[in-house]
C-alpha atoms as a PDB file:
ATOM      1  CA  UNK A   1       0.000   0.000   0.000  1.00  0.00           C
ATOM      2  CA  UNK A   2       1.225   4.254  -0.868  1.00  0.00           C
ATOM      3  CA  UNK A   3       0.334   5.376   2.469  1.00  0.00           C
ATOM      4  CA  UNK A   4      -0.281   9.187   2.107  1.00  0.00           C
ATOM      5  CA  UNK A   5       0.194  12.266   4.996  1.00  0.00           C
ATOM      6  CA  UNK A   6      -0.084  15.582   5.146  1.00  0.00           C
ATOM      7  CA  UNK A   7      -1.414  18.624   6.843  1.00  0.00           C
ATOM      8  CA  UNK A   8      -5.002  18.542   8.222  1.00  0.00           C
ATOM      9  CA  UNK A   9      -5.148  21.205  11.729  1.00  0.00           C
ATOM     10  CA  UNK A  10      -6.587  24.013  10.651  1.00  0.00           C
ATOM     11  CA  UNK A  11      -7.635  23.327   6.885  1.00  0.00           C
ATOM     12  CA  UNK A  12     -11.371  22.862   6.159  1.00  0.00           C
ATOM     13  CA  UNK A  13     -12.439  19.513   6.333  1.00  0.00           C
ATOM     14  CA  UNK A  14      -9.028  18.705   7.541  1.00  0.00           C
ATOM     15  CA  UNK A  15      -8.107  18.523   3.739  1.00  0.00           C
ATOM     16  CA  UNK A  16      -9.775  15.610   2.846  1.00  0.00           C
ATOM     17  CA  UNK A  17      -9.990  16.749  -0.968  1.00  0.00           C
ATOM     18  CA  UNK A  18      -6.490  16.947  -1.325  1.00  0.00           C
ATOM     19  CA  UNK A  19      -5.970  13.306   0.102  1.00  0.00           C
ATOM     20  CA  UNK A  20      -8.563  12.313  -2.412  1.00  0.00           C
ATOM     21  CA  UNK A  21      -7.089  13.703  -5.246  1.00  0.00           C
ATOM     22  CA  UNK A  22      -3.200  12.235  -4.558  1.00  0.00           C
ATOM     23  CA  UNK A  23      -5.329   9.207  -3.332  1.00  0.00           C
ATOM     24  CA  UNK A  24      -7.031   9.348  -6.993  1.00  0.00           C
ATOM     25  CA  UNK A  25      -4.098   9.777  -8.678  1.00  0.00           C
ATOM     26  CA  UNK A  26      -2.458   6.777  -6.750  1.00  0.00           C
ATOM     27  CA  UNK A  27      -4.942   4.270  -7.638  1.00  0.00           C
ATOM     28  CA  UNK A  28      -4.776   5.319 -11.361  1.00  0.00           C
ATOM     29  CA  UNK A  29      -0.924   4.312 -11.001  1.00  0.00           C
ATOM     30  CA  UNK A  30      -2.143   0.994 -10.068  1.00  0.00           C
ATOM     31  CA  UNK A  31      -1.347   1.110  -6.222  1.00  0.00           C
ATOM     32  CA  UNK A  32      -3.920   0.806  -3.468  1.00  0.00           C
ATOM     33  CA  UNK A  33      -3.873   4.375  -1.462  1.00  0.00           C
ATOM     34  CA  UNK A  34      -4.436   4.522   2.601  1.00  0.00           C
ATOM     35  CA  UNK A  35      -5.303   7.989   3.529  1.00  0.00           C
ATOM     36  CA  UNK A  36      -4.695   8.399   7.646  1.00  0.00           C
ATOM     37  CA  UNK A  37      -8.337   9.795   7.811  1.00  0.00           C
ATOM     38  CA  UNK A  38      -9.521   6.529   6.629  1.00  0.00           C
ATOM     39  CA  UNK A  39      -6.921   4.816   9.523  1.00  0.00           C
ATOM     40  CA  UNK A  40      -9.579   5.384  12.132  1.00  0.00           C
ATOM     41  CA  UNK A  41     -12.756   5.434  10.155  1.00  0.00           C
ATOM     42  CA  UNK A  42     -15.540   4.401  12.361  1.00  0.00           C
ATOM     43  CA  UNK A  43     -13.554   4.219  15.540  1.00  0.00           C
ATOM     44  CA  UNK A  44     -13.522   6.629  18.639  1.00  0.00           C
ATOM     45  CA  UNK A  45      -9.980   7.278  19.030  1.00  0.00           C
ATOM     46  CA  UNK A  46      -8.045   9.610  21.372  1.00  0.00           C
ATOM     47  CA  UNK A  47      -5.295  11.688  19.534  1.00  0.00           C
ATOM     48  CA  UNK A  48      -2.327   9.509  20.507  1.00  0.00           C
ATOM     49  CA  UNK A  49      -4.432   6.416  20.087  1.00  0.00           C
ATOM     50  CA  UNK A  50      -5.086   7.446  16.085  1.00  0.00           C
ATOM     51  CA  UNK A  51      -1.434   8.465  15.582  1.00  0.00           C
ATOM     52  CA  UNK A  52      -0.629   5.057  17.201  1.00  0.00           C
ATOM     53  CA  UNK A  53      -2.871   3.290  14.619  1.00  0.00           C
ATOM     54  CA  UNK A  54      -1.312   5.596  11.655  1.00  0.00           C
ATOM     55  CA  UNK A  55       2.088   4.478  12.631  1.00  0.00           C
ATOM     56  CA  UNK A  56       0.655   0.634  12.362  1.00  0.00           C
ATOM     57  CA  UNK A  57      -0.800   1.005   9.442  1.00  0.00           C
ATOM     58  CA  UNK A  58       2.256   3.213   8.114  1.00  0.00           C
ATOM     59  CA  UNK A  59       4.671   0.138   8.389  1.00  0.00           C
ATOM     60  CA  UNK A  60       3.107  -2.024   6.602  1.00  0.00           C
ATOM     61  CA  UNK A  61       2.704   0.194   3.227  1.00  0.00           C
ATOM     62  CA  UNK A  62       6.197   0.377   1.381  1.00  0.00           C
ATOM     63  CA  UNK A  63       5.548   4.061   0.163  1.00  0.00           C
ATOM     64  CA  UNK A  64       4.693   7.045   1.930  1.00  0.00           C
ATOM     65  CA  UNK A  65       3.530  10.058  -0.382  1.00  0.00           C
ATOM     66  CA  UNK A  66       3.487  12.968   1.208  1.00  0.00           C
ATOM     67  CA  UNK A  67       1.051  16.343   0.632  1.00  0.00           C
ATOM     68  CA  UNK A  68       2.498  19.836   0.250  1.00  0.00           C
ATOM     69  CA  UNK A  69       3.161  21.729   3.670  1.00  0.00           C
ATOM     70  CA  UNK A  70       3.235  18.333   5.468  1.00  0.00           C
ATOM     71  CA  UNK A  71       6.121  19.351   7.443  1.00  0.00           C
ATOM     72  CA  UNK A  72       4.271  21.608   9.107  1.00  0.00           C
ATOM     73  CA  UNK A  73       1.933  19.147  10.591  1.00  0.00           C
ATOM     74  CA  UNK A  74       3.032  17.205  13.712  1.00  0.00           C
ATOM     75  CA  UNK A  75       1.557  13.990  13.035  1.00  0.00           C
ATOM     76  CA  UNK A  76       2.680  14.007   9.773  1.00  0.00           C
ATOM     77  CA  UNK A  77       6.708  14.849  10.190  1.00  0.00           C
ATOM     78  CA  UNK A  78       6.110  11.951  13.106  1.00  0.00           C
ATOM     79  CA  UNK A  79       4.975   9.622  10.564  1.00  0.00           C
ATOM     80  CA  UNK A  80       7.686  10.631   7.853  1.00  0.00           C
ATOM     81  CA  UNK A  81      10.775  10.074  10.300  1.00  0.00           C
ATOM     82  CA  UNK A  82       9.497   6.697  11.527  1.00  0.00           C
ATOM     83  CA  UNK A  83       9.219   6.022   7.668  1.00  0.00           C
ATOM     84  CA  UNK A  84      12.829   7.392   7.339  1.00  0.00           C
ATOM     85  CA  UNK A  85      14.023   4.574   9.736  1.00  0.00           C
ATOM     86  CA  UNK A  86      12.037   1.930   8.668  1.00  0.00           C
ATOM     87  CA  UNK A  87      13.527   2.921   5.614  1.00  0.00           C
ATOM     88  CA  UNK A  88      10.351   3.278   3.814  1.00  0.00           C
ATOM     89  CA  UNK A  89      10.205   5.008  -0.199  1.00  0.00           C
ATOM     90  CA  UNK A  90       9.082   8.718   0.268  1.00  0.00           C
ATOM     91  CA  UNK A  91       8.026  10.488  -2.073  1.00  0.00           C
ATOM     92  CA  UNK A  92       6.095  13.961  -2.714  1.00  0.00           C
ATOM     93  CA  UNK A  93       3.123  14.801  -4.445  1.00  0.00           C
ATOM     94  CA  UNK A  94       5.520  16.603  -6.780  1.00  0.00           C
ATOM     95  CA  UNK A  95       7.829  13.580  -8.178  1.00  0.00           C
ATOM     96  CA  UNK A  96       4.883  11.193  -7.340  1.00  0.00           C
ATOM     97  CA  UNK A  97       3.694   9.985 -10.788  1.00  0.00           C
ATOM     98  CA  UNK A  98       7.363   9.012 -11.885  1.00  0.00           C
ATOM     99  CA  UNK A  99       8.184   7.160  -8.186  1.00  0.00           C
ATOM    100  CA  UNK A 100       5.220   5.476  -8.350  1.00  0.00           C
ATOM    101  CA  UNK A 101       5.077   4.424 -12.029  1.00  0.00           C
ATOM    102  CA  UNK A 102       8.984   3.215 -10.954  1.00  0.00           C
ATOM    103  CA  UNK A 103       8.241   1.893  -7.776  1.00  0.00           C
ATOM    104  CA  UNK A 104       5.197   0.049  -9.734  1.00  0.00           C
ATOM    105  CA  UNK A 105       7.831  -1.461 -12.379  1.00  0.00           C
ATOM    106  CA  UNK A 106       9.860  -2.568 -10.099  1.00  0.00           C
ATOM    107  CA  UNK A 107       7.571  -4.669  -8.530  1.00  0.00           C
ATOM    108  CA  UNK A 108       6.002  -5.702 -12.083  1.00  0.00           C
ATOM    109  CA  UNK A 109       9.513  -7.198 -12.684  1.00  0.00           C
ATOM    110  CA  UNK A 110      10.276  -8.576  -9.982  1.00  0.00           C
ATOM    111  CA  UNK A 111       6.884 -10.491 -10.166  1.00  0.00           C
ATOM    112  CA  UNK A 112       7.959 -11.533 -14.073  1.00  0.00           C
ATOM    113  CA  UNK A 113      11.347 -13.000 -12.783  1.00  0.00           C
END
């Protein structure tokens, strides 16, 4: 899974279009997108319990996108340092059609050999 993160405090709707879209774009690659608003869909969570469950379902995805100005989100530079040393792919939503389609070769080859 392309796990994707970015800013939310203080945005309307806490972004959710945005997600969408990269989400959007992500699945058109071929990928399957988590957004973290979906991470705790249905549930009750306290704050640290739902950044607990993003980092869970963070490393298990091999790709984190991430969405302009995430690095001014907390949760969000959290999420991309514990994917720096799980030494996950990052990638932004600026380079993120060429990683992906590459990242999505990659796997289509290895699958082939």
């Amino acid at each position: 899974g392309v796990f994707i993160t970015g800013p939310t405090k203080g945005i309307e709707s806490l972004n959710i279009e945005a997600f969408r879209l990269v989400a959007h774009e992500v699945r058109e690659i071929g990928l399957t997108p988590i957004i973290q608003h979906e991470v705790a869909d249905g549930l009750d969570l306290q704050e640290w319990e739902f950044n607990n469950e993003c980092a869970s379902v963070l490393s298990k995805c091999a790709v984190v996108v991430t969405i302009e100005d995430w690095h001014e989100d907390e949760l969000s530079t959290s999420l991309v340092k514990m994917a720096q040393i799980l030494k996950k792919r990052i990638v932004t939503t600026a380079n993120m059609s060429k990683s992906l389609t590459n990242y999505w070769n990659e796997i289509q080859e290895k699958i082939a050999a």
